[in-house]
Protein backbone atom coordinates (compact mmCIF):
# COMPACT_ATOMS: atom_id res chain seq x y z
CA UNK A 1 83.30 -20.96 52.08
CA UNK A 2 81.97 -23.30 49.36
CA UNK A 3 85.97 -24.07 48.40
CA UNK A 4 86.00 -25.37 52.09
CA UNK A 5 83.46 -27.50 52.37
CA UNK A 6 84.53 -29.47 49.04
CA UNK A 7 87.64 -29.70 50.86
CA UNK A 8 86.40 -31.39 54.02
CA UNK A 9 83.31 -33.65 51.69
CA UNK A 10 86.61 -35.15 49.67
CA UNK A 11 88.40 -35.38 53.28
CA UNK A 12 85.56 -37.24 53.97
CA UNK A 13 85.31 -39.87 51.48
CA UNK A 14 89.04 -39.98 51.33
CA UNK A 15 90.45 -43.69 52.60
CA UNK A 16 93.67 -42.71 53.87
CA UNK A 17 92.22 -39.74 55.41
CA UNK A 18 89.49 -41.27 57.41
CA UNK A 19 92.11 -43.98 57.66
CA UNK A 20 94.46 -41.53 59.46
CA UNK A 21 91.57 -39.80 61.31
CA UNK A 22 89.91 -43.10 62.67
CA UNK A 23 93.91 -43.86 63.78
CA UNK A 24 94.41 -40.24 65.74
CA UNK A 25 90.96 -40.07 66.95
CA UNK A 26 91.25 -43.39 68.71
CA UNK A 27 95.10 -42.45 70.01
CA UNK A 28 93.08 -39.29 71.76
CA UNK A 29 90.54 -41.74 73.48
CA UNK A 30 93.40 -43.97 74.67
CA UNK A 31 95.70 -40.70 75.33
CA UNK A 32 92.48 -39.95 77.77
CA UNK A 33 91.70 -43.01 79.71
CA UNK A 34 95.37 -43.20 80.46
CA UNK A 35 95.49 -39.48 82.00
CA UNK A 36 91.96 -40.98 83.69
CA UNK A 37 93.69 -43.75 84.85
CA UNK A 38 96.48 -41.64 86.44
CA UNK A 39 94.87 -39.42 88.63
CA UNK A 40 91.67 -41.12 89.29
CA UNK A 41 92.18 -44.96 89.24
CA UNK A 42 90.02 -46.09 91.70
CA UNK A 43 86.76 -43.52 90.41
CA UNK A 44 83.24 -44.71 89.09
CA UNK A 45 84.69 -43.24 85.47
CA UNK A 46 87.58 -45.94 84.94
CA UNK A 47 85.27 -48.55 85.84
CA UNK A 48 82.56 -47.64 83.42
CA UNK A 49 85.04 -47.59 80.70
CA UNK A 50 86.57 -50.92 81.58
CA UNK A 51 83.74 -52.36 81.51
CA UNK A 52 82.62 -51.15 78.20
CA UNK A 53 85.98 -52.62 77.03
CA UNK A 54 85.17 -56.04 79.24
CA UNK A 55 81.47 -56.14 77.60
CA UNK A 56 83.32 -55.51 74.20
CA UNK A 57 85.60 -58.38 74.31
CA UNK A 58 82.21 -60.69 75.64
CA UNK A 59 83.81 -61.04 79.06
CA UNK A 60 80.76 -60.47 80.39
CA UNK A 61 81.34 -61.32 84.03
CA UNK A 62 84.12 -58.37 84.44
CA UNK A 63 81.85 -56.24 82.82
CA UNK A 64 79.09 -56.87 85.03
CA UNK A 65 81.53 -56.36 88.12
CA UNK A 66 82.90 -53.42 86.70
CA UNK A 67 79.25 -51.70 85.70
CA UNK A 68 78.19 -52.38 89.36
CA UNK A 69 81.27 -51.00 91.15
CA UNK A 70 80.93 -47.80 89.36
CA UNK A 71 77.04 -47.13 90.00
CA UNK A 72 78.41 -48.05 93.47
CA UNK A 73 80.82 -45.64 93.34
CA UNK A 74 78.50 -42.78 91.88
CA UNK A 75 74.84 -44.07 92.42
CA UNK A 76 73.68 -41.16 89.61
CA UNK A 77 75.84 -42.10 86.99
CA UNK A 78 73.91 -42.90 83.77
CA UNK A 79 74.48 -45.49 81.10
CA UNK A 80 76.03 -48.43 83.54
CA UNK A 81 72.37 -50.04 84.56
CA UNK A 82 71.59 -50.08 81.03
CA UNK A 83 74.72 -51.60 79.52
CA UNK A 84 74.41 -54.35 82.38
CA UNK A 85 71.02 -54.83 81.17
CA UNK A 86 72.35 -55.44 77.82
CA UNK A 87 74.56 -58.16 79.25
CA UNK A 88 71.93 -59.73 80.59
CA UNK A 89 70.01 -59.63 77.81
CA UNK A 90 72.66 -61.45 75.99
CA UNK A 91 73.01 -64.07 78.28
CA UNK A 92 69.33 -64.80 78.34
CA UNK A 93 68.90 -63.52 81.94
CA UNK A 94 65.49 -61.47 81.14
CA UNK A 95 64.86 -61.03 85.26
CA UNK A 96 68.13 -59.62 86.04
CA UNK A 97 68.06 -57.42 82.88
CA UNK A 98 64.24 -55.66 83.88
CA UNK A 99 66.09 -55.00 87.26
CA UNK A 100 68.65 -53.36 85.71
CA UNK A 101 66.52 -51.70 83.10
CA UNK A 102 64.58 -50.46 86.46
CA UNK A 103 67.77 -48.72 88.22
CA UNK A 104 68.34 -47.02 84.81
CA UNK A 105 64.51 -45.65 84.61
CA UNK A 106 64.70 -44.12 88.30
CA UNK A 107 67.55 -42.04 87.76
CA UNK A 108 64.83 -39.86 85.86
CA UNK A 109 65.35 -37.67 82.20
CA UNK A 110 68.21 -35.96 81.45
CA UNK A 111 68.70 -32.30 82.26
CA UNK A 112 70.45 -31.03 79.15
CA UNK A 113 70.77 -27.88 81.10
CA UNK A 114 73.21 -29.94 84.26
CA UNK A 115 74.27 -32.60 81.83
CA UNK A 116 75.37 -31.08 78.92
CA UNK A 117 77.75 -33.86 78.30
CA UNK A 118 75.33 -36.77 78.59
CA UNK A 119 72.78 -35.09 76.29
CA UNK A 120 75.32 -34.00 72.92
CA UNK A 121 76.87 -37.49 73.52
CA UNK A 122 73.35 -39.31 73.74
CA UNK A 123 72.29 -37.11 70.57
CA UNK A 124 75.69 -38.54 68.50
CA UNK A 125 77.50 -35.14 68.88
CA UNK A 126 80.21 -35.89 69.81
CA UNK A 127 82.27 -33.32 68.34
CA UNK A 128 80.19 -30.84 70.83
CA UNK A 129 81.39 -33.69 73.32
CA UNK A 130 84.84 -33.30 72.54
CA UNK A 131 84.78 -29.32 72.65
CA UNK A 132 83.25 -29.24 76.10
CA UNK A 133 85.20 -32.34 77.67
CA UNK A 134 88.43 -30.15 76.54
CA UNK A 135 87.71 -27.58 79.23
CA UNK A 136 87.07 -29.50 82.14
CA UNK A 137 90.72 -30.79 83.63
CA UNK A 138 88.86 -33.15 85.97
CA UNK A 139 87.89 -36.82 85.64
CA UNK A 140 84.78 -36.54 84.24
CA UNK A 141 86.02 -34.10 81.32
CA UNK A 142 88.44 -36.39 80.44
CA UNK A 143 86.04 -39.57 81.19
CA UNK A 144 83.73 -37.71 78.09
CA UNK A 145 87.09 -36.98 76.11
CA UNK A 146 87.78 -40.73 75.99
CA UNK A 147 84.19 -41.91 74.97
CA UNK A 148 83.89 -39.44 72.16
CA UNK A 149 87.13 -39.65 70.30
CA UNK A 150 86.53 -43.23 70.54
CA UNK A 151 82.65 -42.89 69.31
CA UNK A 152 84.55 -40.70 66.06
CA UNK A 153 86.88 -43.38 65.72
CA UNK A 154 84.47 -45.83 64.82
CA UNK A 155 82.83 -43.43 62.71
CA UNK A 156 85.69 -43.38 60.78
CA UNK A 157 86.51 -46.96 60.31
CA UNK A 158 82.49 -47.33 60.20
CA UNK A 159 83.01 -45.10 56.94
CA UNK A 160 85.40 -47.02 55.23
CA UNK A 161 83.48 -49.68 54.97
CA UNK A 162 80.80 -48.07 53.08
CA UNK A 163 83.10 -46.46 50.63
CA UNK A 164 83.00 -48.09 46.94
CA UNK A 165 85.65 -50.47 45.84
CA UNK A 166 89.18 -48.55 45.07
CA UNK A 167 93.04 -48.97 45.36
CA UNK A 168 92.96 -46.42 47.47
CA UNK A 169 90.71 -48.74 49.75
CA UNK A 170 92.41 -51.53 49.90
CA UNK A 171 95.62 -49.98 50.23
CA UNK A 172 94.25 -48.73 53.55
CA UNK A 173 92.36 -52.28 53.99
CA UNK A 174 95.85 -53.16 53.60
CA UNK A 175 97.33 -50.99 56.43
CA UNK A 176 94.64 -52.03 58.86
CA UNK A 177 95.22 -55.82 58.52
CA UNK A 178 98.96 -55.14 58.80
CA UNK A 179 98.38 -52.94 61.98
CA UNK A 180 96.17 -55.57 63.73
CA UNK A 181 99.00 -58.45 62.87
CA UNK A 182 96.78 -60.11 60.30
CA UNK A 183 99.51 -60.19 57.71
CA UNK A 184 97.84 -62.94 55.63
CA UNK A 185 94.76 -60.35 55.05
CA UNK A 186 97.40 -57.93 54.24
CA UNK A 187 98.85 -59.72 51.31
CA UNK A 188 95.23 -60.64 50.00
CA UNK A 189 94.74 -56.41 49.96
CA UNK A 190 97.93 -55.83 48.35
CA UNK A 191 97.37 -58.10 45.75
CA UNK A 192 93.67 -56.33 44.87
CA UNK A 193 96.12 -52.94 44.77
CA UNK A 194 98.30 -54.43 42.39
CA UNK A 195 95.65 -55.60 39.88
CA UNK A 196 94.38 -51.72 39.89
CA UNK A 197 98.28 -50.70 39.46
CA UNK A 198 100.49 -53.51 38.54
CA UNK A 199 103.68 -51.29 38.28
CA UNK A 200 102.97 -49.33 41.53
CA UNK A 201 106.15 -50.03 43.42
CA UNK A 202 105.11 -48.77 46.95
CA UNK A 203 102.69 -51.83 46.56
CA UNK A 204 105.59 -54.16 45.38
CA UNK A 205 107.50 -53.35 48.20
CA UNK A 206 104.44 -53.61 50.87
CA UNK A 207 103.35 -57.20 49.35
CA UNK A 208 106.99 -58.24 49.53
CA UNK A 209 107.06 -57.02 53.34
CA UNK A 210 103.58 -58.71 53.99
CA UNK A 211 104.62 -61.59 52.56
CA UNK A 212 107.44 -62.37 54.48
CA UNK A 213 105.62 -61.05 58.05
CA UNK A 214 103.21 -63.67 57.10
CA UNK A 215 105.99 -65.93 58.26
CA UNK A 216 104.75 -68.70 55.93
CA UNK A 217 108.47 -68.46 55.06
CA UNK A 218 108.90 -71.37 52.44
CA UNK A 219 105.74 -70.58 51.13
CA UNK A 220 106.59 -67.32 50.23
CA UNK A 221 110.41 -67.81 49.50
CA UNK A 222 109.75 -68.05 45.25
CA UNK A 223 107.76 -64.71 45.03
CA UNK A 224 110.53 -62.91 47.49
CA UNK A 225 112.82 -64.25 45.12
CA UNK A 226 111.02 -62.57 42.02
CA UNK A 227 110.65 -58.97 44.04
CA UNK A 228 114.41 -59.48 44.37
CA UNK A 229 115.53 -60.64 40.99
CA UNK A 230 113.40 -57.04 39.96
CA UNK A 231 115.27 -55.25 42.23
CA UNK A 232 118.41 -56.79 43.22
CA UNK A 233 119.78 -53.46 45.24
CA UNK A 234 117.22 -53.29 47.67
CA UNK A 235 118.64 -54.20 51.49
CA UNK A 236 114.90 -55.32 52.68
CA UNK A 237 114.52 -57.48 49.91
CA UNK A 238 117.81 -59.52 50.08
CA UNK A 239 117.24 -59.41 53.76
CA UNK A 240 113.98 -61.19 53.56
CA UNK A 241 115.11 -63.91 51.21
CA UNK A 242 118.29 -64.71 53.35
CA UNK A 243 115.92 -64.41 56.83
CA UNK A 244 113.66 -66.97 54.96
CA UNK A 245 116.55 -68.76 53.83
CA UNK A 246 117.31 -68.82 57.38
CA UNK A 247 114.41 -69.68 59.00
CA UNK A 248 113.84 -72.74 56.32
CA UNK A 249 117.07 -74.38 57.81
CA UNK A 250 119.21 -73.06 54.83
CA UNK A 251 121.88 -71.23 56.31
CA UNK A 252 124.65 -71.08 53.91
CA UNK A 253 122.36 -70.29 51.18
CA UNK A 254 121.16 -67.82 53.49
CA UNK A 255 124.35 -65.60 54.15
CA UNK A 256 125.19 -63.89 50.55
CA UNK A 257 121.98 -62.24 50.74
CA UNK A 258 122.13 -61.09 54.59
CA UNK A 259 125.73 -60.14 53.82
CA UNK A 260 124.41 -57.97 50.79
CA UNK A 261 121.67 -56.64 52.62
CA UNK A 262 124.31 -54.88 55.28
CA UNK A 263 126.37 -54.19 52.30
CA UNK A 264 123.65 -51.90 51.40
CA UNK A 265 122.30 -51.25 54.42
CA UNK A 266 124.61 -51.45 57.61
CA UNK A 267 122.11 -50.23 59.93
CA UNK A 268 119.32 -52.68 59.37
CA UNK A 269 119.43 -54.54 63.08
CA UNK A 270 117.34 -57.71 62.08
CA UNK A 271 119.86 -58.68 59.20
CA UNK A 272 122.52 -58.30 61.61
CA UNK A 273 120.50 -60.56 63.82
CA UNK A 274 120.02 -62.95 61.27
CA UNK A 275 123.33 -62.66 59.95
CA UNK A 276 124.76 -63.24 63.69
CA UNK A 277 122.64 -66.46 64.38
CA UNK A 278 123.71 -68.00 60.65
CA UNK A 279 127.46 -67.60 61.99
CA UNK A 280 126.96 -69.20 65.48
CA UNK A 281 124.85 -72.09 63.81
CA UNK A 282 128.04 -72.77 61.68
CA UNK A 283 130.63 -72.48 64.72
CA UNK A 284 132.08 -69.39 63.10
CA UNK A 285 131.46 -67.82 66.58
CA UNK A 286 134.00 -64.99 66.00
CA UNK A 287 132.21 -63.93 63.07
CA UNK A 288 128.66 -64.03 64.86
CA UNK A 289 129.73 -61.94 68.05
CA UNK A 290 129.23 -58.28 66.55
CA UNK A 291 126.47 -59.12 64.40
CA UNK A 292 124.86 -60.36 67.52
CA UNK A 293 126.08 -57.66 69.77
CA UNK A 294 124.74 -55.14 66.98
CA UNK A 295 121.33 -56.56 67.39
CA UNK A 296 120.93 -57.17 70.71
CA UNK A 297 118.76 -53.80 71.13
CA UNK A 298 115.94 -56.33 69.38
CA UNK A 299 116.55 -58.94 71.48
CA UNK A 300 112.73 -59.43 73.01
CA UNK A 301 112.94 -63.21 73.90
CA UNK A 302 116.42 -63.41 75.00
CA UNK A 303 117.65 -65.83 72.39
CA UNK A 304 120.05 -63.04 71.27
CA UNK A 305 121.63 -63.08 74.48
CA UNK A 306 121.89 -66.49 74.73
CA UNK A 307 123.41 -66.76 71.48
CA UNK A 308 126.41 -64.63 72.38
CA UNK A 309 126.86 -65.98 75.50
CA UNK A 310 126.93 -68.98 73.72
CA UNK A 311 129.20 -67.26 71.51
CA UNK A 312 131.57 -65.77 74.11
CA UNK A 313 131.91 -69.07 75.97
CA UNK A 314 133.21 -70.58 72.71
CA UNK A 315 136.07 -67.71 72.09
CA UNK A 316 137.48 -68.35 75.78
CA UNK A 317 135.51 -65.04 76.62
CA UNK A 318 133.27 -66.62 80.22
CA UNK A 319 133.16 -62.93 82.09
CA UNK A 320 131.47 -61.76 78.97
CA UNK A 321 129.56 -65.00 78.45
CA UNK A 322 128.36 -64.94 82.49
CA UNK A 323 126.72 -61.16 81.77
CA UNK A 324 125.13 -62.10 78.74
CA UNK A 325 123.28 -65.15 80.03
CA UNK A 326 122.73 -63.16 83.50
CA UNK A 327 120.85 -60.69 81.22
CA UNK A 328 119.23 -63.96 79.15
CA UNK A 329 117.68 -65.31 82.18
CA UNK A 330 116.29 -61.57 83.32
CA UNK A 331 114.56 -61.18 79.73
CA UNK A 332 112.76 -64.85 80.43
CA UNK A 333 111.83 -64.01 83.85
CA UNK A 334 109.98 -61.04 82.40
């Protein structure tokens, strides 16, 4: 027994595992609210939870509407009056907040005995929560589900924060920046990794990747350069110099590396994108077609599209070209 619960305290105080536990507990919430949203759209639960989101995200006006439509909806339902009076009380509206304050007071104390739920939830355990919620396939079950894997979420990512400073931590710093689009942040955390293990070459790689997501491409150009002068076999790498090559207006400089990169790697779509625009920006339209073609499964803008239309029109292909910019104007219409 003791062997187990040293197990679960290093779980615990693990980065990457409360990383990945934070990650799948909040999946479960949103796996919830979605089944929630399916077969009860229009119920007092969906509301509630959008307008947790809405109050959240300070859009305080759809929260307010959303809070109200769901004690509406189901006049006993508890937390809405309060959260509303919460708004308020942000906004400075002290009146309207009392009100609300009021409607919360009158629906009386909770009956742990009828509202199991509400009570292990209110008490922070939300595990309980969770356990119970699991056998109710109705909309409130699944209404609790959502709120409590989301409550352990935060936990989780609450945790991190707290823990002391490590590579460990910042390599999972690292992955939350990266997840969330902040790719600047990224880099910063993959640099701290690096000074705890210079020669760690999951964190070379990473930094390099950062770097060039941060799409500060000439910026970053001379240190992509210096991953790739280390390692002068690795597809990613010469991809990301000749993409940055690219993007920087150099385009012949640009296609020895992309050419290298699907020398190593022919299956890696965005160098074949890359490759494919470098040829049609040089006329060499024949060339560009089944680069362009290859990578068109990327395509979310349409450019690609338009590119090989582009492309086909110029090889005396206009049936081809005529489908491809059919399907470029369907992808901007989106």
């Amino acid at each position: 027994m003791w062997l187990c619960f040293l197990a679960l305290a290093a779980a615990q105080i693990n980065p990457q595992a409360l990383y990945e536990r934070g990650q799948r507990d909040a999946a479960l919430s949103q796996q919830a609210f979605e089944k929630l949203l399916k077969i009860a759209p229009e119920s007092a639960y969906v509301l509630a939870l959008l307008g947790e989101v809405k109050a959240q995200d300070h859009q305080y006006t759809a929260a307010l509407y959303a809070f109200t439509e769901a004690s509406k909806r189901m006049p006993g339902m508890r937390g809405v009056h309060r959260k509303s009076a919460e708004i308020y009380d942000a906004q400075g509206k002290p009146t309207e907040a009392a009100v609300a304050r009021a409607a919360e007071q009158k629906l009386g104390p909770l009956n742990c005995a009828s509202e199991k739920l509400e009570c292990d939830f209110d008490a922070g355990r939300f595990e309980e929560v969770v356990k119970t919620a699991q056998t109710k396939n109705n909309p409130e079950g699944l209404y609790w589900l959502a709120r409590a894997y989301n409550e352990l979420a935060e936990q989780s990512f609450a945790a991190l924060g707290k823990l002391p400073e490590s590579p460990e931590l910042h390599r999972v710093k690292a992955q939350i920046m990266s997840d969330q689009g902040q790719f600047r942040q990224a880099v910063d955390e993959w640099r701290v990794v690096l000074k705890f293990s210079p020669n760690d070459r999951d964190a070379q790689h990473q930094l390099a990747t950062a770097l060039y997501q941060s799409h500060d491409f000439k910026a970053v150009l001379p240190e992509l350069r210096q991953f790739l002068n280390a390692e002068p076999d690795s597809a990613n790498l010469n991809f990301f110099v000749g993409d940055s090559l690219l993007e920087t207006e150099q385009i012949e400089p640009a296609i020895p590396y992309l050419e290298k990169a699907l020398r190593l790697d022919p299956k890696l779509l965005p160098a074949h994108a890359s490759l494919g625009l470098c040829y049609s920006r040089l006329g060499q339209n024949q060339k560009a077609i089944p680069h362009l073609k290859t990578a068109l499964s990327l395509d979310k803008d349409g450019s690609l599209h338009y590119q090989l239309a582009r492309a086909y029109q110029a090889t005396g292909q206009p049936a081809l070209a005529k489908t491809m910019m059919q399907e470029y104007q369907r992808i901007k219409a989106r």
